[in-house]
Protein backbone atom coordinates (compact mmCIF):
# COMPACT_ATOMS: atom_id res chain seq x y z
CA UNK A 1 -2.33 -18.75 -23.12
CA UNK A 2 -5.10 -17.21 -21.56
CA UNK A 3 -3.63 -16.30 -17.86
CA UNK A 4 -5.60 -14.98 -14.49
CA UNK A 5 -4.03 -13.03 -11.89
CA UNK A 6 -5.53 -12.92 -8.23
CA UNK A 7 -3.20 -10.27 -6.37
CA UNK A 8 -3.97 -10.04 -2.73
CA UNK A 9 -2.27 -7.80 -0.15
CA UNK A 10 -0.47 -4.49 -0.40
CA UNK A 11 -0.12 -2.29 -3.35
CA UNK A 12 3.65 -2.95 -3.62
CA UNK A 13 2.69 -6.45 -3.98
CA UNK A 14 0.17 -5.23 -6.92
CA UNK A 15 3.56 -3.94 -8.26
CA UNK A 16 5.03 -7.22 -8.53
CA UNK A 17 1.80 -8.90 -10.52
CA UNK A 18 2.42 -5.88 -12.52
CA UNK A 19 5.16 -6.11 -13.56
CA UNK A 20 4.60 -10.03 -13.80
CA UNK A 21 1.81 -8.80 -16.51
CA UNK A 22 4.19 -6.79 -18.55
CA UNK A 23 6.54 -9.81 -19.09
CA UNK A 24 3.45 -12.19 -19.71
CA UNK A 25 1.90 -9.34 -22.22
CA UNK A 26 5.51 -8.86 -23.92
CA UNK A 27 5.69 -12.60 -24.40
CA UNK A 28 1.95 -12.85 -26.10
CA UNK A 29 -0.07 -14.07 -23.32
CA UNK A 30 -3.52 -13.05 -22.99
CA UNK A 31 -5.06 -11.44 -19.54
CA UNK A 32 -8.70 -12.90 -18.62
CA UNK A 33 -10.57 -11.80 -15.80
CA UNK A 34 -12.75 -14.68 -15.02
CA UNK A 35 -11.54 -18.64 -13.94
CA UNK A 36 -13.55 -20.44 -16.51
CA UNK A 37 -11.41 -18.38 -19.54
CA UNK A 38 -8.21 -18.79 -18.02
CA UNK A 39 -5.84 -21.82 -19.27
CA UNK A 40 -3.25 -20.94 -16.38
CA UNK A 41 -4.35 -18.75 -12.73
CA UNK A 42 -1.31 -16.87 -10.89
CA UNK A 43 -2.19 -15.92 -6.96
CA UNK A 44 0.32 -13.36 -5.85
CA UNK A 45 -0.06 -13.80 -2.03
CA UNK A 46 0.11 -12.02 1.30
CA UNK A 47 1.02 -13.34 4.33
CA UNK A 48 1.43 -9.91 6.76
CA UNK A 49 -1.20 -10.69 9.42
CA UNK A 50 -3.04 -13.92 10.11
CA UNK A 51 -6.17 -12.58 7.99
CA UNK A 52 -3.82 -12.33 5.04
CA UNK A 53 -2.82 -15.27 5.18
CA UNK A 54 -6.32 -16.94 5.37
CA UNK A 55 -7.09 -15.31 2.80
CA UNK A 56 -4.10 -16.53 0.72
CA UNK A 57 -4.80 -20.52 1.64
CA UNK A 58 -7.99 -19.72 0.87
CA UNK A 59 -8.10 -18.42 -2.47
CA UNK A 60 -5.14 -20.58 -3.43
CA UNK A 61 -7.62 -23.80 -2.54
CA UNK A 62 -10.33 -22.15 -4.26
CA UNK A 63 -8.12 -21.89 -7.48
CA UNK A 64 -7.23 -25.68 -6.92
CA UNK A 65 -10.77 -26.84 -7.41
CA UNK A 66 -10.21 -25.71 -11.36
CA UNK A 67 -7.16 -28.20 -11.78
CA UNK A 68 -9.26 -30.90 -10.47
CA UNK A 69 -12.00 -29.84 -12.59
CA UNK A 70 -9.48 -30.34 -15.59
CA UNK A 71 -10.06 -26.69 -16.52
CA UNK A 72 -7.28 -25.61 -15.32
CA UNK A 73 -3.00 -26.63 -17.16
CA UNK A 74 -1.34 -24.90 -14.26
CA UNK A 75 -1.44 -23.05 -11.16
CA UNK A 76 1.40 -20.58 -9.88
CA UNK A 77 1.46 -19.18 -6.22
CA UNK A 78 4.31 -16.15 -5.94
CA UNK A 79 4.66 -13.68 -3.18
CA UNK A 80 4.66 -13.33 0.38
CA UNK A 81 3.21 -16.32 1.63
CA UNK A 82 5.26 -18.19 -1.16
CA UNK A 83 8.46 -16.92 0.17
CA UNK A 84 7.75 -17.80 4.00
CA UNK A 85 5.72 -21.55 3.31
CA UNK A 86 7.22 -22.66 -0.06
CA UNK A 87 7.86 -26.00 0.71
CA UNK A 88 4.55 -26.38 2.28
CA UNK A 89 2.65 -25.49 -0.55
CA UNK A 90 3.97 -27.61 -3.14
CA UNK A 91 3.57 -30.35 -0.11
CA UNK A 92 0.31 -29.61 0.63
CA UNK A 93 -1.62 -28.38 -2.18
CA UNK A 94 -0.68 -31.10 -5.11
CA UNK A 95 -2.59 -28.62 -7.21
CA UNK A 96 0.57 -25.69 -7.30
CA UNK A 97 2.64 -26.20 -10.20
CA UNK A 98 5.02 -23.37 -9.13
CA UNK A 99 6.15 -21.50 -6.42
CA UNK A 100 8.20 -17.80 -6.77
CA UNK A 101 9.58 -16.04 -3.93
CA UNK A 102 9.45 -12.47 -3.45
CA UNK A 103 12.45 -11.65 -5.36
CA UNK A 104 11.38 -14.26 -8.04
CA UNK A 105 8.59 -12.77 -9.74
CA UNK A 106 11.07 -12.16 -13.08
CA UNK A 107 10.60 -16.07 -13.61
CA UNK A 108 7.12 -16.13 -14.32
CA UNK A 109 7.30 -16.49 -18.09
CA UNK A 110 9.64 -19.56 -17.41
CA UNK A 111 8.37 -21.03 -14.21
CA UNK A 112 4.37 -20.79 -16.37
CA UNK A 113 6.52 -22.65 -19.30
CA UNK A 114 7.51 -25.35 -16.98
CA UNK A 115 4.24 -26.05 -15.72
CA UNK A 116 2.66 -26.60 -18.51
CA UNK A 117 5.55 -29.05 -19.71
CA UNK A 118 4.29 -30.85 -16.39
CA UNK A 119 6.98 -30.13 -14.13
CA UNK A 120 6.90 -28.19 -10.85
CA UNK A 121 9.18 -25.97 -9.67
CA UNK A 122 10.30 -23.78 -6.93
CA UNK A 123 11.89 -20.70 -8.14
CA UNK A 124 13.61 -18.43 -4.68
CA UNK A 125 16.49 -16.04 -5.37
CA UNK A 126 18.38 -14.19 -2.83
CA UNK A 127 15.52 -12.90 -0.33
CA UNK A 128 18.18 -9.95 -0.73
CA UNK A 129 18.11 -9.47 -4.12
CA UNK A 130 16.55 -6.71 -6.40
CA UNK A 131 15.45 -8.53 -9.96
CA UNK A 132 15.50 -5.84 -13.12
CA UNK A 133 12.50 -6.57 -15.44
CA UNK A 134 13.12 -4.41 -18.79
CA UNK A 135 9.44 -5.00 -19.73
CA UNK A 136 6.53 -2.48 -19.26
CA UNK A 137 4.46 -2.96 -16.06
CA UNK A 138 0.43 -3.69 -17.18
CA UNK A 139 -1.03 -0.93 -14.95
CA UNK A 140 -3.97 -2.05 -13.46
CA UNK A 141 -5.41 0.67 -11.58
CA UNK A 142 -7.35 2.29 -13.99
CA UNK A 143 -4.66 3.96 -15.80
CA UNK A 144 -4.78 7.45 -14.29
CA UNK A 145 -2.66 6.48 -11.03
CA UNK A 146 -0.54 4.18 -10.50
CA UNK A 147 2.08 2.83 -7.66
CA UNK A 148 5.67 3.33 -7.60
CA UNK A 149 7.81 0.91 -5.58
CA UNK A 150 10.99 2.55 -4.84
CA UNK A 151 12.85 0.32 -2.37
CA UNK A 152 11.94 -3.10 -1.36
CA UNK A 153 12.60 -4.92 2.19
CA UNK A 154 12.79 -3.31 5.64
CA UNK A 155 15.61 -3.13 8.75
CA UNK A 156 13.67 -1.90 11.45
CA UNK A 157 12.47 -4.98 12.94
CA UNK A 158 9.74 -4.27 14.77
CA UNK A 159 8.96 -7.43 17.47
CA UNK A 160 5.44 -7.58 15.58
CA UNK A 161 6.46 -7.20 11.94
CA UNK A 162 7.42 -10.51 9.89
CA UNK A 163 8.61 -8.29 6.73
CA UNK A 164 12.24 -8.44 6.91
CA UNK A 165 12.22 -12.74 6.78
CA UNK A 166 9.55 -12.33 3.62
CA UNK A 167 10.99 -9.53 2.27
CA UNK A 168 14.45 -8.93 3.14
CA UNK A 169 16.65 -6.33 4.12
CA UNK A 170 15.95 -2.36 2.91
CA UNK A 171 17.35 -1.94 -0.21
CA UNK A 172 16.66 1.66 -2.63
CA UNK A 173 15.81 1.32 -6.29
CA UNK A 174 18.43 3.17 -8.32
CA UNK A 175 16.75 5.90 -9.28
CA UNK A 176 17.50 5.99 -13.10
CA UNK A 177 15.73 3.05 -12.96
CA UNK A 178 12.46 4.98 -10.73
CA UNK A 179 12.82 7.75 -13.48
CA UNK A 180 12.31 5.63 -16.60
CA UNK A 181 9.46 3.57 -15.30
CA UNK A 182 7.97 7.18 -13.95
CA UNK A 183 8.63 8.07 -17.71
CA UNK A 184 6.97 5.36 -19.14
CA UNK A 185 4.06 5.29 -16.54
CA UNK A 186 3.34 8.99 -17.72
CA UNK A 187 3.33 8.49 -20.97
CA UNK A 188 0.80 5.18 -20.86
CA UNK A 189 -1.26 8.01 -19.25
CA UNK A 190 -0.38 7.75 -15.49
CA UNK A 191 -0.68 11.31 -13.67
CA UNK A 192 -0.50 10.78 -10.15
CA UNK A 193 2.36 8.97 -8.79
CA UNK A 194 1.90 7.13 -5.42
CA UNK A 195 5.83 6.75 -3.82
CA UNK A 196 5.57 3.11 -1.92
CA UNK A 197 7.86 0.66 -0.09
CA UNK A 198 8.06 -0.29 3.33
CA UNK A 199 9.35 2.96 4.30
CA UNK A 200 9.68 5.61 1.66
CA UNK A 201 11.75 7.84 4.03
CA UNK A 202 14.87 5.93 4.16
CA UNK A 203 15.40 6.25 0.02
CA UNK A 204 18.58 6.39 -1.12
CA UNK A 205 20.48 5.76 1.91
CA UNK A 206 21.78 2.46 1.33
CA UNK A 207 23.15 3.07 -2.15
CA UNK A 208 23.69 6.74 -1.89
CA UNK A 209 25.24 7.02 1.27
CA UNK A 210 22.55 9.66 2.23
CA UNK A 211 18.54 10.20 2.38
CA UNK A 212 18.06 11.28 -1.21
CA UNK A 213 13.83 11.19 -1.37
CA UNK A 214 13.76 14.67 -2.02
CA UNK A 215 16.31 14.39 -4.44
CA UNK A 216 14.23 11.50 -6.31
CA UNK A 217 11.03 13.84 -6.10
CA UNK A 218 12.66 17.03 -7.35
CA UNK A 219 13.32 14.88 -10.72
CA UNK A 220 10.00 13.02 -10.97
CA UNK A 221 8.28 16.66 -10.16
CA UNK A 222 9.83 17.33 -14.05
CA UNK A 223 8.20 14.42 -15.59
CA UNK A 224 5.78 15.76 -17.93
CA UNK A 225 1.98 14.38 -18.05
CA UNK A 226 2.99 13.79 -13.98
CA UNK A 227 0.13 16.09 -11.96
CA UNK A 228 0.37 14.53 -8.75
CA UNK A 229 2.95 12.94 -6.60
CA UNK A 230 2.08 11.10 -3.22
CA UNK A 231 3.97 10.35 -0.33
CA UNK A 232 2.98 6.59 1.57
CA UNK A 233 5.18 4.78 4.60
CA UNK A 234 6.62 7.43 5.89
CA UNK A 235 8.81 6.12 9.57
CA UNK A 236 7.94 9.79 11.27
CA UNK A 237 11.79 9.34 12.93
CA UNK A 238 13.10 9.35 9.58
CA UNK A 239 11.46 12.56 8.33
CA UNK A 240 13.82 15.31 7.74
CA UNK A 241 14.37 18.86 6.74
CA UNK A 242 15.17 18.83 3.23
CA UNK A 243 11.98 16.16 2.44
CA UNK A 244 9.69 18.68 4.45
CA UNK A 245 10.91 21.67 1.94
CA UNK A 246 10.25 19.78 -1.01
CA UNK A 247 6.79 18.90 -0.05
CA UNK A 248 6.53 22.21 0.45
CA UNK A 249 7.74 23.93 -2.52
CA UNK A 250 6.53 21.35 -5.19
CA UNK A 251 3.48 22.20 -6.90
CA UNK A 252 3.40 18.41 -7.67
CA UNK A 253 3.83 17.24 -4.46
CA UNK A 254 0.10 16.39 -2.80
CA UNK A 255 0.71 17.98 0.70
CA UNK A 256 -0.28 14.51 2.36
CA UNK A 257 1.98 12.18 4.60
CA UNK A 258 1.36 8.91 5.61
CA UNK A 259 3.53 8.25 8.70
CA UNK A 260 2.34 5.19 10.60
CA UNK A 261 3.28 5.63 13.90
CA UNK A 262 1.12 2.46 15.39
CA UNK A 263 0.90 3.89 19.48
CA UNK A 264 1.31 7.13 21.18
CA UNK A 265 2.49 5.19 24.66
CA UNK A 266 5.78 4.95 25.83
CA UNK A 267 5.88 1.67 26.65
CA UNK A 268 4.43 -0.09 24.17
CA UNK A 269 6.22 1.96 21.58
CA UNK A 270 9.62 0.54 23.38
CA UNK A 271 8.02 -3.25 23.44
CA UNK A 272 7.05 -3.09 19.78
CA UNK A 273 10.56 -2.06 18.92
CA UNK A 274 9.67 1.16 17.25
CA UNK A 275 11.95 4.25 17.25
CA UNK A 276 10.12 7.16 18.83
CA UNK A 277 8.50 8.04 21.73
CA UNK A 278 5.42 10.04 22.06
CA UNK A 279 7.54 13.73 22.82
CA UNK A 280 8.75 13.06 19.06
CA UNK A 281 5.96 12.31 17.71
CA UNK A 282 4.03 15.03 18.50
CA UNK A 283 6.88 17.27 17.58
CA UNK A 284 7.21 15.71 14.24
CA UNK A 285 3.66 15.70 14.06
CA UNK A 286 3.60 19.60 14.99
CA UNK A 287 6.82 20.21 12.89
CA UNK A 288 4.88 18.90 9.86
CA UNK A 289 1.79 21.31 10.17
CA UNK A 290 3.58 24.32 10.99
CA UNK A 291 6.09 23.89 7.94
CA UNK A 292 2.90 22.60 5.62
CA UNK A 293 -0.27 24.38 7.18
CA UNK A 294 -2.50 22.10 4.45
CA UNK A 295 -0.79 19.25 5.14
CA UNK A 296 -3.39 16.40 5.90
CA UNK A 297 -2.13 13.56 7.69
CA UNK A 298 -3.24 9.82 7.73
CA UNK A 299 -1.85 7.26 10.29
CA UNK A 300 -2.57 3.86 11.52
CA UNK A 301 -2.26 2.26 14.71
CA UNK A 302 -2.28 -1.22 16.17
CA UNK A 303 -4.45 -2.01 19.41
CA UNK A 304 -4.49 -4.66 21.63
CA UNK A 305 -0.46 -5.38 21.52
CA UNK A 306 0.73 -7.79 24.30
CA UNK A 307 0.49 -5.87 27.43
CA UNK A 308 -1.11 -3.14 26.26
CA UNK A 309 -3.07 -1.78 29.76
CA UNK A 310 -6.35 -0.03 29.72
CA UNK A 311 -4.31 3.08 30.87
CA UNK A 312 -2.10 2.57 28.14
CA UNK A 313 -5.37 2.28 25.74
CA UNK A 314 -6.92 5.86 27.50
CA UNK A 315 -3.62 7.24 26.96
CA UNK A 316 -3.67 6.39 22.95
CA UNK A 317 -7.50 7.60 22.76
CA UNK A 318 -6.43 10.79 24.44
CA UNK A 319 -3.32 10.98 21.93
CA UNK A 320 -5.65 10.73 18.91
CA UNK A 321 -8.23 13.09 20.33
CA UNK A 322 -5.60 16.06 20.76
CA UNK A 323 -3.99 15.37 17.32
CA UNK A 324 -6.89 15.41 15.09
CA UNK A 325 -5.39 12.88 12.54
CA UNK A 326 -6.49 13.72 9.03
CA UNK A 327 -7.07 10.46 7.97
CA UNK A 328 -6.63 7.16 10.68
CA UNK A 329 -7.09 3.48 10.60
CA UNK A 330 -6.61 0.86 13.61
CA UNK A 331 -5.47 -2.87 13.21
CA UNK A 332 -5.83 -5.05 15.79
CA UNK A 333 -2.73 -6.82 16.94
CA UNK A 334 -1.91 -10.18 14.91
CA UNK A 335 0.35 -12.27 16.44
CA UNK A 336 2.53 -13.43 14.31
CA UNK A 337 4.94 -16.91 13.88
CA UNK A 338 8.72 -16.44 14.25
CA UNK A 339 8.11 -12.69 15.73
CA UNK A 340 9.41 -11.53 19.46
CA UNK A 341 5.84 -10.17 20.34
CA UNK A 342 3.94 -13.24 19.74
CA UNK A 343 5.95 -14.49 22.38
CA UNK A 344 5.54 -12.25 24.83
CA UNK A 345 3.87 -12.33 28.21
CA UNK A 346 0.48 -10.83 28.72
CA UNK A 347 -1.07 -11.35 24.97
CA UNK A 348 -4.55 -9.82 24.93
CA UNK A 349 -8.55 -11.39 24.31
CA UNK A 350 -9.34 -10.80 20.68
CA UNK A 351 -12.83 -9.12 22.39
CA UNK A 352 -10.92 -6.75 23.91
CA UNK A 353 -8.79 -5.68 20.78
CA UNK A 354 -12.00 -5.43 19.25
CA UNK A 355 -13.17 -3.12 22.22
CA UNK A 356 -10.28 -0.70 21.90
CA UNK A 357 -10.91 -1.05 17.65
CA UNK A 358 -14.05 -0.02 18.16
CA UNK A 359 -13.07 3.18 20.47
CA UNK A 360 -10.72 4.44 18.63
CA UNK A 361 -12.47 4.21 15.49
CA UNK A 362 -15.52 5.82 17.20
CA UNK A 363 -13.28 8.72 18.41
CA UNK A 364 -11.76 8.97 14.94
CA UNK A 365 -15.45 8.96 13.21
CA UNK A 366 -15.83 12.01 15.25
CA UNK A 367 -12.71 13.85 14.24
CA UNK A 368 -13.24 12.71 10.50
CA UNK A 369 -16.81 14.47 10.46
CA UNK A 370 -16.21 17.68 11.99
CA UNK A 371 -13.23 18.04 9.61
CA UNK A 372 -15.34 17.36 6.18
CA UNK A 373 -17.71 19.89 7.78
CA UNK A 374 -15.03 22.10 8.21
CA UNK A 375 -14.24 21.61 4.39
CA UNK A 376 -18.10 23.11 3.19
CA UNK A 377 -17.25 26.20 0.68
CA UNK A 378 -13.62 25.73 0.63
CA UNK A 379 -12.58 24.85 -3.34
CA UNK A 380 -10.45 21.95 -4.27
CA UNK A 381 -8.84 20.28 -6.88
CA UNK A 382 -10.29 17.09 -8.07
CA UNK A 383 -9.40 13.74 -9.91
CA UNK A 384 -11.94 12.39 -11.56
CA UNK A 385 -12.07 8.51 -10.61
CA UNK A 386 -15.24 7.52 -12.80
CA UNK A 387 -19.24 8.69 -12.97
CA UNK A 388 -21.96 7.54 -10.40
CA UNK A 389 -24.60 5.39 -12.39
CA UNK A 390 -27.82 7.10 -13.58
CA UNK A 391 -26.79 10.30 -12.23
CA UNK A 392 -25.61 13.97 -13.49
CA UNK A 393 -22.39 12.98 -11.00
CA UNK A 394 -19.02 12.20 -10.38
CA UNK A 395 -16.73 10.78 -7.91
CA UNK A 396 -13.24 11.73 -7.30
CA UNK A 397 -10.42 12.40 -4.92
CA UNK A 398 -8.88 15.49 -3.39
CA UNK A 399 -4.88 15.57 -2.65
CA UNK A 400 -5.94 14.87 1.20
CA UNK A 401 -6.92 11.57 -0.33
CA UNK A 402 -5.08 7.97 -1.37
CA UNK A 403 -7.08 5.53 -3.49
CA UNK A 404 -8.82 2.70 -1.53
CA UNK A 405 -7.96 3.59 2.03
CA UNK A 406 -8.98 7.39 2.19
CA UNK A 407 -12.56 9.30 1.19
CA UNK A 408 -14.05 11.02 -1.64
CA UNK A 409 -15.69 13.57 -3.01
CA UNK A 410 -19.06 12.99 -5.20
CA UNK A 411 -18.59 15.99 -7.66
CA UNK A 412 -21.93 17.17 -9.37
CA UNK A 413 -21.92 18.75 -12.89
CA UNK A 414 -23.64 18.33 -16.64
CA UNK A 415 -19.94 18.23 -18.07
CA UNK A 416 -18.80 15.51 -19.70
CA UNK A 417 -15.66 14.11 -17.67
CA UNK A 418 -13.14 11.32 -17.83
CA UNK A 419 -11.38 9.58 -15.31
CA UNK A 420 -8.35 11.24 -14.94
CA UNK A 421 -9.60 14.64 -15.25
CA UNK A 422 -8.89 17.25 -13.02
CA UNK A 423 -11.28 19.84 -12.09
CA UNK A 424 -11.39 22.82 -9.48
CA UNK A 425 -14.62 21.77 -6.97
CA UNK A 426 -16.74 23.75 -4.58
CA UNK A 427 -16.95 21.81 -1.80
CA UNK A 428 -20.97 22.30 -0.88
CA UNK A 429 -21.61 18.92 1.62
CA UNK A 430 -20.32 16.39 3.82
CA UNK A 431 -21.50 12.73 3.53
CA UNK A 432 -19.66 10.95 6.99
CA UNK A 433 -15.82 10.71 5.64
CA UNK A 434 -16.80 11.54 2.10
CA UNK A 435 -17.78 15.39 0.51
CA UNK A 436 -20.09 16.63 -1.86
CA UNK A 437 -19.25 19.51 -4.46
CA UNK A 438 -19.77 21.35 -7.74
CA UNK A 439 -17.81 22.20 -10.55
CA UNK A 440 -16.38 25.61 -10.32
């Protein structure tokens, strides 16, 4: 069969269709990239803010239109928005053969089987459960990187977060089972490593009895073919000494942190049910960059929450200012069904979230140029993502940057590179949030 895949959302959702591929692959079904080719479409969706889920009805409808046509044997809809509407969808959209949960995405090959037998069905396991897939994820980032989902779920709660009813409770992936997929991901050719869940910190805990992410990264620091490993989801409460010395010592280890900390005020840290309070996070934040001088840091941060003042808004622009993030990006607050803070007094004018976007991305734009100034005739090393059209160029990433959320760096040189390819840049210009160099 001739399948599509539309995966929306996160890149630990990505994970899932991945792994979703493998199974499909190992059982002889073809991948097509356009809707007219394919005999059967999957949409893995995401349901985290409001716009997500648009998106999700939206493409799923869109994908619909092909069954009427006749084109189209089946239609499966799996993730997020699967888990939290399921019922709905099959309801509502006579289209969807199949619906998989978040911890049903092992089913595919089955659920696809029964769909085309004309029967529907709605596949949810345990929202607590951790399925084991023992065939090869289909990377599908371009084969040089590629995502690894240690732990799935989250327990912090936050009043704003719908996560833990779509995705469960935190649980760690055992890591012998981190360590063979790391294995096989190198040797299909994967050399940087991207560490993701819905907090990375907490690793290990739950199964091990202790935080055990350094442990995990000492061992997947001796994979061979492995050239970079990168941090994401860091909860900055839950950073601690012996994950700060491992960062530090390993050559492997991209000294970069993601550690979304979402406000800098008091109070709406303590409404939003997070765990720190602006004191800590600035002696985290401190902690980090003496330890780690290099270090570059990305956050993000959600404006307009319910009751956010204008005070309170100054008072996260002044935060930013005197912290010089590395790397930032602002949400505006989504209020969301079934969560304490769309429920709360005081919810704020989608104009005025927009307002406070707007300033704090300004203020950030600032901070983000003077810093790629400050990177002109410093050297770096570079990954080579792939060659600029028609030009004696490349483009690539530096460890201070993730794929798809962070900048780049345009390399110029008459070599002949592949993505991939690492090579040692003269930084010589600064484009906005993206740099110019040469090869060394």
């Amino acid at each position: 069969m001739n399948i599509l895949f539309v995966s929306l959302g996160c890149d630990k959702n990505l994970v899932d269709t991945e792994v979703m591929l493998g199974l499909l692959a190992q059982k002889g079904h073809q991948m097509v990239d356009s809707e007219e080719m394919a005999d059967v479409i999957v949409v893995n969706t995401c349901c985290f803010i409001h716009d997500a889920k648009e998106e999700s009805i939206q493409t799923i409808l869109e994908m619909a239109e092909y069954k009427k046509e006749g084109t189209l044997k089946a239609l499966i809809v799996t993730g997020c928005l699967a888990q939290r509407y399921k019922q709905e969808i099959l309801d509502e959209i006579e289209e969807v053969d199949a619906v998989l949960g978040t911890t049903s995405y092992d089913k595919i090959v089955d659920a696809i089987e029964e769909a085309l037998k004309g029967h529907k069905s709605l596949e949810l396991e345990d929202i607590d459960a951790l399925p084991v897939v023992e065939a090869k994820r289909l990377v599908t980032t371009g084969g040089h990187f590629a995502y690894l989902k240690i732990a799935e779920g989250c327990d912090k709660h936050c009043t704003y977060c719908i996560i833990p009813k779509i995705r469960g409770n935190f649980r760690s992936v055992p890591m012998e089972r981190l360590l063979r997929e790391a294995n096989e991901l190198a040797e299909q050719g994967v050399k940087e490593l991207i560490l993701v869940a819905q907090e990375t910190t907490l690793y290990g805990k739950d199964i091990y009895g202790e935080k055990s992410l350094h442990i995990l990264l000492k061992e997947l620091c001796k994979i061979n073919g492995i050239r970079w490993i990168r941090i994401l989801y860091c909860y900055p409460e839950e950073i601690y000494d012996e994950l700060i010395q491992v960062i530090k010592e390993e050559d492997k280890i991209c000294k970069y942190l993601d550690l979304p900390i979402q406000h800098a005020c008091d109070d709406v840290l303590k409404r939003m049910g997070r765990r720190t309070s602006r004191a800590q996070l600035i002696e985290i934040i401190e902690k980090l960059r003496r330890e780690i001088p290099e270090i570059a840091l990305r956050t993000t941060l959600i404006t307009g929450f319910p009751g956010e003042t204008e005070e309170q808004h100054e008072e996260l622009m002044e935060f930013v200012d005197t912290m010089e993030f590395d790397r930032l990006g602002v949400f505006t607050y989504s209020p969301e069904e079934d969560t304490p803070a769309a429920n709360m007094q005081n919810q704020i004018e989608e104009s005025v979230k927009e307002d406070r976007q707007a300033d704090l991305m300004e203020l950030q734009q600032e901070i983000a140029f003077e810093l790629a100034e400050n990177m002109i005739g410093k050297e770096v090393m570079v990954m080579i993502e792939g060659k600029v059209a028609d030009e004696n160029a490349y483009v690539g990433r530096t460890y201070m940057d993730a794929p798809n959320v962070d900048g780049l760096i345009f390399v110029e040189t008459n070599e002949e590179l592949m993505s991939g390819d690492f090579a040692k840049v003269k930084v010589t210009g600064a484009l906005e949030y993206d740099l110019i160099g040469e090869i060394i």
